[in-house]
Protein backbone atom coordinates (compact mmCIF):
# COMPACT_ATOMS: atom_id res chain seq x y z
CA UNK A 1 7.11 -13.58 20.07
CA UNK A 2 7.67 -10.43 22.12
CA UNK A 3 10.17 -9.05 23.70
CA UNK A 4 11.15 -5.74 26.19
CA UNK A 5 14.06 -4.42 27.51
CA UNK A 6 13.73 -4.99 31.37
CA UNK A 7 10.95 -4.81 33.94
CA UNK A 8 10.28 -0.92 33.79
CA UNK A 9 6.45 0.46 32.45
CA UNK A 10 7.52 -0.35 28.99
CA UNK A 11 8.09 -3.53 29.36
CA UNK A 12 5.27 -4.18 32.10
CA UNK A 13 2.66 -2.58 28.91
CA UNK A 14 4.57 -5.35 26.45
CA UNK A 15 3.36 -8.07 29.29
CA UNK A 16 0.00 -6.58 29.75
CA UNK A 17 -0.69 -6.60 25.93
CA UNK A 18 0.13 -10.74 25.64
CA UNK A 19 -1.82 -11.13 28.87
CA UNK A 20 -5.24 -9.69 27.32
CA UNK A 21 -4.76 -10.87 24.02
CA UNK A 22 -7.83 -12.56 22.94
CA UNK A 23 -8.09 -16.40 21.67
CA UNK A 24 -4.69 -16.48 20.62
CA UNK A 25 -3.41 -20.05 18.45
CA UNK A 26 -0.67 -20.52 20.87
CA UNK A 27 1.03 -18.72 23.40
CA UNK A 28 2.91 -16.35 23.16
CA UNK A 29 6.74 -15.63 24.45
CA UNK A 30 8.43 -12.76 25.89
CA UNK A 31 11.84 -12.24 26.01
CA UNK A 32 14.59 -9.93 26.55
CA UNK A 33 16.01 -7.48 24.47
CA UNK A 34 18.67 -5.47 25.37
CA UNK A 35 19.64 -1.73 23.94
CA UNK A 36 23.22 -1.70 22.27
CA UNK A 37 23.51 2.43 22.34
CA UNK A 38 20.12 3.67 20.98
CA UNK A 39 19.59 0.45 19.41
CA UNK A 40 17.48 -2.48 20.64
CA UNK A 41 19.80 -5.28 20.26
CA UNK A 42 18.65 -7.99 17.92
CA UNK A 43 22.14 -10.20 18.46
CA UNK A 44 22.08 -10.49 22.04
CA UNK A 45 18.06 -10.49 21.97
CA UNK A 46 16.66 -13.82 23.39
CA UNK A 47 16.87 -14.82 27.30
CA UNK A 48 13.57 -15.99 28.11
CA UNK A 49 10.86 -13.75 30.74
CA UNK A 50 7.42 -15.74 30.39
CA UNK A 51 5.43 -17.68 28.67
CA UNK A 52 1.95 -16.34 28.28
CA UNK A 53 -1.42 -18.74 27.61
CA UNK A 54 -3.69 -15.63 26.31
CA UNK A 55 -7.23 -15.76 27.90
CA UNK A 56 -10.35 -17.47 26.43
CA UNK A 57 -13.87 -17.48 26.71
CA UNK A 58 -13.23 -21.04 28.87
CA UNK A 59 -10.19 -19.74 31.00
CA UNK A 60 -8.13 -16.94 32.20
CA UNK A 61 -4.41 -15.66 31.20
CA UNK A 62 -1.97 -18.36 32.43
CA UNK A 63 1.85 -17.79 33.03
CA UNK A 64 4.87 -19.58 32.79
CA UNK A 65 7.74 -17.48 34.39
CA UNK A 66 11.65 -18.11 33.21
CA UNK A 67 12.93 -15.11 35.28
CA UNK A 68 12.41 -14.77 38.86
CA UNK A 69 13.24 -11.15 39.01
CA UNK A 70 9.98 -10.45 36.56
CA UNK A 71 7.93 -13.18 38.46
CA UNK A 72 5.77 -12.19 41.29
CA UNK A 73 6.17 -15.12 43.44
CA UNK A 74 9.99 -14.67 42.55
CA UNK A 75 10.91 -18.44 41.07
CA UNK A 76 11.50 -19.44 37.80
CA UNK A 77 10.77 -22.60 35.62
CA UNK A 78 14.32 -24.03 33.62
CA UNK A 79 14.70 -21.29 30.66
CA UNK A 80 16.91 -23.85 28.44
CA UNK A 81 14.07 -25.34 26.42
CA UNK A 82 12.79 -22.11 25.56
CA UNK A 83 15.97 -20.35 25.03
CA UNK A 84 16.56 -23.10 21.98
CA UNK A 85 13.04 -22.24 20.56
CA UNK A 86 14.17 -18.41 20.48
CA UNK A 87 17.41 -19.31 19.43
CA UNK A 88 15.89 -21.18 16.18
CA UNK A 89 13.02 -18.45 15.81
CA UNK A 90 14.99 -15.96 14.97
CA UNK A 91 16.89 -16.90 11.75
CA UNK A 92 13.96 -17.36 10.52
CA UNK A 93 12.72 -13.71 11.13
CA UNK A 94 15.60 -12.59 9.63
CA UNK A 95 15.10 -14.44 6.16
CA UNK A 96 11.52 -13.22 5.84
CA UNK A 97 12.60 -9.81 6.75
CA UNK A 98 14.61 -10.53 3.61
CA UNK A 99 12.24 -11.52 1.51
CA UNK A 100 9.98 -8.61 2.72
CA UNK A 101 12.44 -5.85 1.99
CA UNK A 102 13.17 -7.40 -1.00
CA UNK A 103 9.74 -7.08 -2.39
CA UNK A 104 9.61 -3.83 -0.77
CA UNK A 105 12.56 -2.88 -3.21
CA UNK A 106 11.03 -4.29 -6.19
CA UNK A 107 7.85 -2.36 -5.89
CA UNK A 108 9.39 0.95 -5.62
CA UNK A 109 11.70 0.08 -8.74
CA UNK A 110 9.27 -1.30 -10.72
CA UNK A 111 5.84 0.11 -9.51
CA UNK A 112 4.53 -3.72 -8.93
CA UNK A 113 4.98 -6.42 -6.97
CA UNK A 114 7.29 -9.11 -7.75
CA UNK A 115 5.18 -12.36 -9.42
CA UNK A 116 7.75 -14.88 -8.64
CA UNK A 117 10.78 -15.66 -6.78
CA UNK A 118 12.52 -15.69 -9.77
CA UNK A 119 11.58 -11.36 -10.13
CA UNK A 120 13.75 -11.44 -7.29
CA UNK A 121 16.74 -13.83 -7.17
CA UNK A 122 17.18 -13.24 -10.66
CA UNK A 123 20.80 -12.94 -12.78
CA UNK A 124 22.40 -9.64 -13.09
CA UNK A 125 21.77 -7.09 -13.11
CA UNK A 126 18.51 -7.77 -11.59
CA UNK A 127 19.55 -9.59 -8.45
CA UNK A 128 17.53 -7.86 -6.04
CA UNK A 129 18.13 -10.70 -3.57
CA UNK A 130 21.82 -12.83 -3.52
CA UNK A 131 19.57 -16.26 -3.78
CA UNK A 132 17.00 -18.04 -2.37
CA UNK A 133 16.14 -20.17 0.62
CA UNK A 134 13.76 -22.96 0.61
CA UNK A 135 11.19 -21.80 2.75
CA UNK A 136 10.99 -18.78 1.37
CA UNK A 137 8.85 -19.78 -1.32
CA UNK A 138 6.41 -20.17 1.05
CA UNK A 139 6.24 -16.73 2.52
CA UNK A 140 6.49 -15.37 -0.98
CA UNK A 141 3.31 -16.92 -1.51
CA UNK A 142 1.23 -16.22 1.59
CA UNK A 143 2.59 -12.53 1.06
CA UNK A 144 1.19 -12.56 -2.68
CA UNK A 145 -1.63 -13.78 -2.09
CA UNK A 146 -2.46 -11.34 0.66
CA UNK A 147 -1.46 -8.83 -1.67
CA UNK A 148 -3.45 -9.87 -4.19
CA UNK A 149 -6.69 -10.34 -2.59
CA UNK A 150 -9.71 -8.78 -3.50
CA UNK A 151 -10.12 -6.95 -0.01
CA UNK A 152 -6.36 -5.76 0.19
CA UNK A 153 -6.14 -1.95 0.51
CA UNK A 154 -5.18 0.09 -2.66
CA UNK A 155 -1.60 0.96 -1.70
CA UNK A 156 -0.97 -1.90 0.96
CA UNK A 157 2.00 -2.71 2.12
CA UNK A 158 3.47 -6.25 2.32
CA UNK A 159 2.67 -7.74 5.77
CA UNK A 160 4.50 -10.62 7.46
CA UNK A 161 4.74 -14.14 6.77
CA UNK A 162 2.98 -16.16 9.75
CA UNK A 163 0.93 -18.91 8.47
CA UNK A 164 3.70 -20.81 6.33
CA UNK A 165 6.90 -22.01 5.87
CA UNK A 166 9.13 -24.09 9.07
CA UNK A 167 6.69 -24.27 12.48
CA UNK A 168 10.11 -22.77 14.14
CA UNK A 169 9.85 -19.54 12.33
CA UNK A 170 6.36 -18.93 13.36
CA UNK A 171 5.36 -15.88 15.83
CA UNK A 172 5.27 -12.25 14.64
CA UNK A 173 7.81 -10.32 16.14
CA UNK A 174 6.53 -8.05 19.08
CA UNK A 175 7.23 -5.28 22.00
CA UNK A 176 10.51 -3.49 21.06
CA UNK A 177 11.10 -5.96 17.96
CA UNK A 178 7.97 -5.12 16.55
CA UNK A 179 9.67 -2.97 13.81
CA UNK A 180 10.55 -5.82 12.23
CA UNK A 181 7.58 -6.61 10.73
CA UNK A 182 7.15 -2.98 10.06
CA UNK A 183 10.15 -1.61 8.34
CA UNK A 184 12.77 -3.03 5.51
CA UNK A 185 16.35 -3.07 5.93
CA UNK A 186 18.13 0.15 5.95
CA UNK A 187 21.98 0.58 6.31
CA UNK A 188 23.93 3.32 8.33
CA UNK A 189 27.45 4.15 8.34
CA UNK A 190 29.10 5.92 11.12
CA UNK A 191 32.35 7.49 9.70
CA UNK A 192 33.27 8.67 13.36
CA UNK A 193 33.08 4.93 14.77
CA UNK A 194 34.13 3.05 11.79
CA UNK A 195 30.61 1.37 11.90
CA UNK A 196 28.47 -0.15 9.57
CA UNK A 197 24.87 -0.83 11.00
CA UNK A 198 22.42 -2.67 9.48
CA UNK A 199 18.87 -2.16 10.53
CA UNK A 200 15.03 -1.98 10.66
CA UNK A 201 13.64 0.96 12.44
CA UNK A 202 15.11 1.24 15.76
CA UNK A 203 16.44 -2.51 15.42
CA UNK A 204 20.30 -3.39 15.01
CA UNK A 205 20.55 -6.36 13.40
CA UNK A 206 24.27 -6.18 12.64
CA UNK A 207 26.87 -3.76 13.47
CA UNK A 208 30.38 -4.59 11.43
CA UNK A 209 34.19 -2.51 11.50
CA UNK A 210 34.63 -1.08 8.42
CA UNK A 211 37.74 0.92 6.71
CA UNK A 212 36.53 3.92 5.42
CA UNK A 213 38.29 6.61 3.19
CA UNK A 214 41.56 8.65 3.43
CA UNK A 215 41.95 12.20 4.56
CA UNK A 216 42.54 13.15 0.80
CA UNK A 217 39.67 10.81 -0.56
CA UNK A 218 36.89 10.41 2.38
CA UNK A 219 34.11 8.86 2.46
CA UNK A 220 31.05 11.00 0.92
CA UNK A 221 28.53 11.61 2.98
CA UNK A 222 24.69 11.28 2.75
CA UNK A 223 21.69 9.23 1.38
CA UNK A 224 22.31 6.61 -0.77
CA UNK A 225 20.82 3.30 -2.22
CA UNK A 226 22.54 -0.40 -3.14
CA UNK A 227 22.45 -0.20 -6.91
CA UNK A 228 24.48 -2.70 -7.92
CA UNK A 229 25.61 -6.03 -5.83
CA UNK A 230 28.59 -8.10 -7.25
CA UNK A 231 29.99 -11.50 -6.48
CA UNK A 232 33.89 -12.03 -6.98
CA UNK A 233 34.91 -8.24 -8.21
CA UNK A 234 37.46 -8.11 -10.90
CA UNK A 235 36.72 -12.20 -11.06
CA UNK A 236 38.40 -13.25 -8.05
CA UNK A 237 37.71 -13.49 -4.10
CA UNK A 238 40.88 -12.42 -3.44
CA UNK A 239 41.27 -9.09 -5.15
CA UNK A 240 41.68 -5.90 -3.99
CA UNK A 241 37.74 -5.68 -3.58
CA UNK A 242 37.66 -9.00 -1.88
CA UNK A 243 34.62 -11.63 -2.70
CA UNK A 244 31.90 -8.90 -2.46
CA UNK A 245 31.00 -4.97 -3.76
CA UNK A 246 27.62 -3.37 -3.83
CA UNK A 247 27.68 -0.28 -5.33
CA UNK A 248 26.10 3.28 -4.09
CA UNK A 249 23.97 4.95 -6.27
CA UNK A 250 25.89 3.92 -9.61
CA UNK A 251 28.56 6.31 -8.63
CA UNK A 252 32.22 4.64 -8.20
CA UNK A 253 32.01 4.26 -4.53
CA UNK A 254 30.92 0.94 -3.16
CA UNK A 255 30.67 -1.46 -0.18
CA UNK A 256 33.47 -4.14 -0.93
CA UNK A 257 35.55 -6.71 1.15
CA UNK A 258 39.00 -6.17 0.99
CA UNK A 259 42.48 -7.98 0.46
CA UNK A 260 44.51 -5.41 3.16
CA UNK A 261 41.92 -6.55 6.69
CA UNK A 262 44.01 -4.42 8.45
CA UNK A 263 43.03 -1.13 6.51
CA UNK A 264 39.51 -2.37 8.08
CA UNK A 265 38.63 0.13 10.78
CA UNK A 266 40.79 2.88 9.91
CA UNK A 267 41.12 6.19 7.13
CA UNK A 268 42.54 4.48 4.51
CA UNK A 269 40.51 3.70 1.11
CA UNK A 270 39.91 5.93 -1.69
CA UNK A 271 36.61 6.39 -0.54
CA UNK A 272 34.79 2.86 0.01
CA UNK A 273 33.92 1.04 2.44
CA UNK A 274 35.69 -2.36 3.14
CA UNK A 275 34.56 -5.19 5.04
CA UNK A 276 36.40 -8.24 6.65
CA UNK A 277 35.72 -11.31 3.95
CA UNK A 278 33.08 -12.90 6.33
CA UNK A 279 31.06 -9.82 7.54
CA UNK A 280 30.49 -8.45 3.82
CA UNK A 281 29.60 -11.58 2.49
CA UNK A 282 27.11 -11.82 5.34
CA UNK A 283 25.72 -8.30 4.22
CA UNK A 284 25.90 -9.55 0.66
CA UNK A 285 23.00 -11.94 1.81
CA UNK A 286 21.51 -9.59 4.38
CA UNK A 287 20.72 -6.72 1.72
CA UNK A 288 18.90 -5.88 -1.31
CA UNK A 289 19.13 -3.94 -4.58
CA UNK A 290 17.40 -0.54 -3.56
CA UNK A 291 18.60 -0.67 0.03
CA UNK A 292 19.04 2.83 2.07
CA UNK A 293 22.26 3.50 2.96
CA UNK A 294 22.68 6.47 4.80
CA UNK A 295 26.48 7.84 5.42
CA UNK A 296 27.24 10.46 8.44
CA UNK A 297 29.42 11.53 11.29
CA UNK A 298 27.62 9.55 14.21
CA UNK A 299 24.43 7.26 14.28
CA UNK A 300 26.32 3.68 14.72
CA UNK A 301 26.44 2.17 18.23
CA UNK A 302 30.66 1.40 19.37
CA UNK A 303 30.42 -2.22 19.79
CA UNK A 304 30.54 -4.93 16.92
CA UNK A 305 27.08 -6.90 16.74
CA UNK A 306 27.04 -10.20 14.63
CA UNK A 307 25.67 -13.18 14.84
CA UNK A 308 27.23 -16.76 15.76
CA UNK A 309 26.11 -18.26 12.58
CA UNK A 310 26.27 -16.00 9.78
CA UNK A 311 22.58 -15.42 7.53
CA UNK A 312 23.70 -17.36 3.92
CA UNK A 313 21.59 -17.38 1.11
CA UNK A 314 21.39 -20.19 -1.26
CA UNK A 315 23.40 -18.78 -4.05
CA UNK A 316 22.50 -18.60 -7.48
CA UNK A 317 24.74 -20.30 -9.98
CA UNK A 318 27.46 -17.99 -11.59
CA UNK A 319 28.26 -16.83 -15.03
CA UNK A 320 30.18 -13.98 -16.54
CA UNK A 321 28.65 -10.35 -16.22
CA UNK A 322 29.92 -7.28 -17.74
CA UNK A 323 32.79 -5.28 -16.10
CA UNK A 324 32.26 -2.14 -14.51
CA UNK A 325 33.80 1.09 -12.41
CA UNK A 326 33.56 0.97 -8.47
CA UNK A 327 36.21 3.47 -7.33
CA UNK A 328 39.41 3.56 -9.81
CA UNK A 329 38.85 0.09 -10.65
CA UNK A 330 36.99 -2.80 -12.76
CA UNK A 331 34.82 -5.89 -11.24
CA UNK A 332 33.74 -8.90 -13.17
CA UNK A 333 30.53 -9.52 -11.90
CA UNK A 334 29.47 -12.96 -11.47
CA UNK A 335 25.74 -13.40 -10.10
CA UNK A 336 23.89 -15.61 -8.46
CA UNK A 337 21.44 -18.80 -9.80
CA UNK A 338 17.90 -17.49 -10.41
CA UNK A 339 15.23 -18.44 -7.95
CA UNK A 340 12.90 -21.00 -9.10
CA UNK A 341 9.28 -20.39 -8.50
């Protein structure tokens, strides 16, 4: 499943790479991706260019074209049935990136990998992930066991899920989405846009409006990491820290919904970050414990980026957690039911 940003060399080399492809399972599909600032744009990513048949030792590369202007003869076959295929792909791609950043996170805390879901999806304050999906017990496994294997690498890094788990979801991401398989989920906050990006490598998978802080109590900048994710601060989903906080390198700022939306966008926190109720409990799901969040003047693309169904995790059943600090005030944290292997 590759895709490219038009018809310029770039994306001609992206074609040329699933045309010589050798003995490939099935073929392979190229699609559009378009740039959202410096980003490629995972949202809007998906209008169909081609369907490639890779060559074999019986037959040569075979083409089915969905866009006239990349097709040579300048026709196109009807794009809807593979437009629904990318359209289901891709929430998919986004739960094993997940899952893979999760386990990224829980190697560099714990110097191991994870040996269950349940290392990951577990109660506070060890809930790396907010829950667990169903299929993702599959990838968990095909990713252990690759790990685990006799001839894996000293020092090797989690690869990508492709052999298990919903036939929908299957097809390594490719061509400009390629760092998706490549590189966890990082955060970026653009203090000058009022941005909050979510991403892997050059890839924006999200891009929300947040509030940010006051002219006497800004926003801090720099690198930071999620070190702390709460359900229902202070108990409630309607507080002043809305359903959601995740806190920044245990110090008392935190990313946190809100119960004033219309502070979201402009200077007015004591330093936080709020969210709209929907777009941090998407980010809830979308992030893990150990998560990079970097804070600066600058970095974010301008327009919002989400998608039309919001990622949800299965979430883990609730029970009381301790109460703690995030910026002048107390959450009761309530996590999520532990994953079960």
């Amino acid at each position: 499943m590759a895709a490219a940003v038009g018809r310029d060399e770039a994306g001609q080399a992206i074609l040329g790479k699933l045309l010589t492809a050798q003995d490939q399972a099935a073929p392979s599909l190229l699609f559009k991706s378009p740039r959202l600032g410096n980003w490629i744009d995972w949202v809007k990513a998906g209008t169909p260019i081609a369907k490639v048949d890779a060559p074999s030792d019986r037959a040569a590369a075979s083409v089915d074209w969905y866009d006239s202007g990349w097709c040579p003869c300048g026709t196109a076959q009807d794009a809807k049935p593979t437009a629904a295929r990318i359209a289901s792909w891709k929430p998919l791609q986004e739960g094993k990136l997940v899952l893979r950043s999760a386990m990224i996170a829980y190697k560099q805390r714990t110097g191991k990998w994870p040996a269950s879901p349940k290392a990951l999806a577990a109660a506070y304050p060890n809930n790396i992930m907010s829950g667990w999906n169903p299929e993702q017990t599959a990838w968990f496994g095909e990713l252990s066991a690759e790990l685990s294997a006799k001839t894996a690498a000293a020092g090797a890094a989690a690869g990508w899920p492709n052999e298990t788990g919903p036939a929908d979801g299957n097809g390594a991401p490719a061509g400009t989405l390629a760092a998706l398989a490549e590189q966890p989920i990082e955060i970026v906050i653009d203090k000058t846009r009022h941005r909050l990006a979510v991403i892997s490598g050059g890839v924006l998978l999200r891009n929300y409006e947040v509030g940010l802080g006051a002219k006497d109590t800004p926003t801090p900048e720099g690198s930071f990491v999620i070190s702390e994710k709460v359900r229902n601060p202070n108990g409630s989903a309607t507080g002043a820290f809305g359903s959601r906080g995740m806190t920044l390198s245990d110090t008392l700022y935190a990313i946190h919904g809100t119960d004033e939306p219309s502070s979201v966008g402009k200077d007015e926190s004591h330093g936080c970050a709020r969210m709209n109720k929907q777009d941090v409990e998407e980010l809830f799901d979308l992030v893990q414990i150990g998560t990079k969040v970097t804070i600066s003047k600058g970095g974010a693309a301008r327009r919002a980026a989400r998608a039309g169904e919001a990622l949800q995790a299965e979430a883990c059943a609730e029970r009381d957690q301790p109460r703690q600090k995030i910026r002048m005030a107390r959450l009761n944290r309530m996590p999520a039911r532990p994953a079960t292997d």
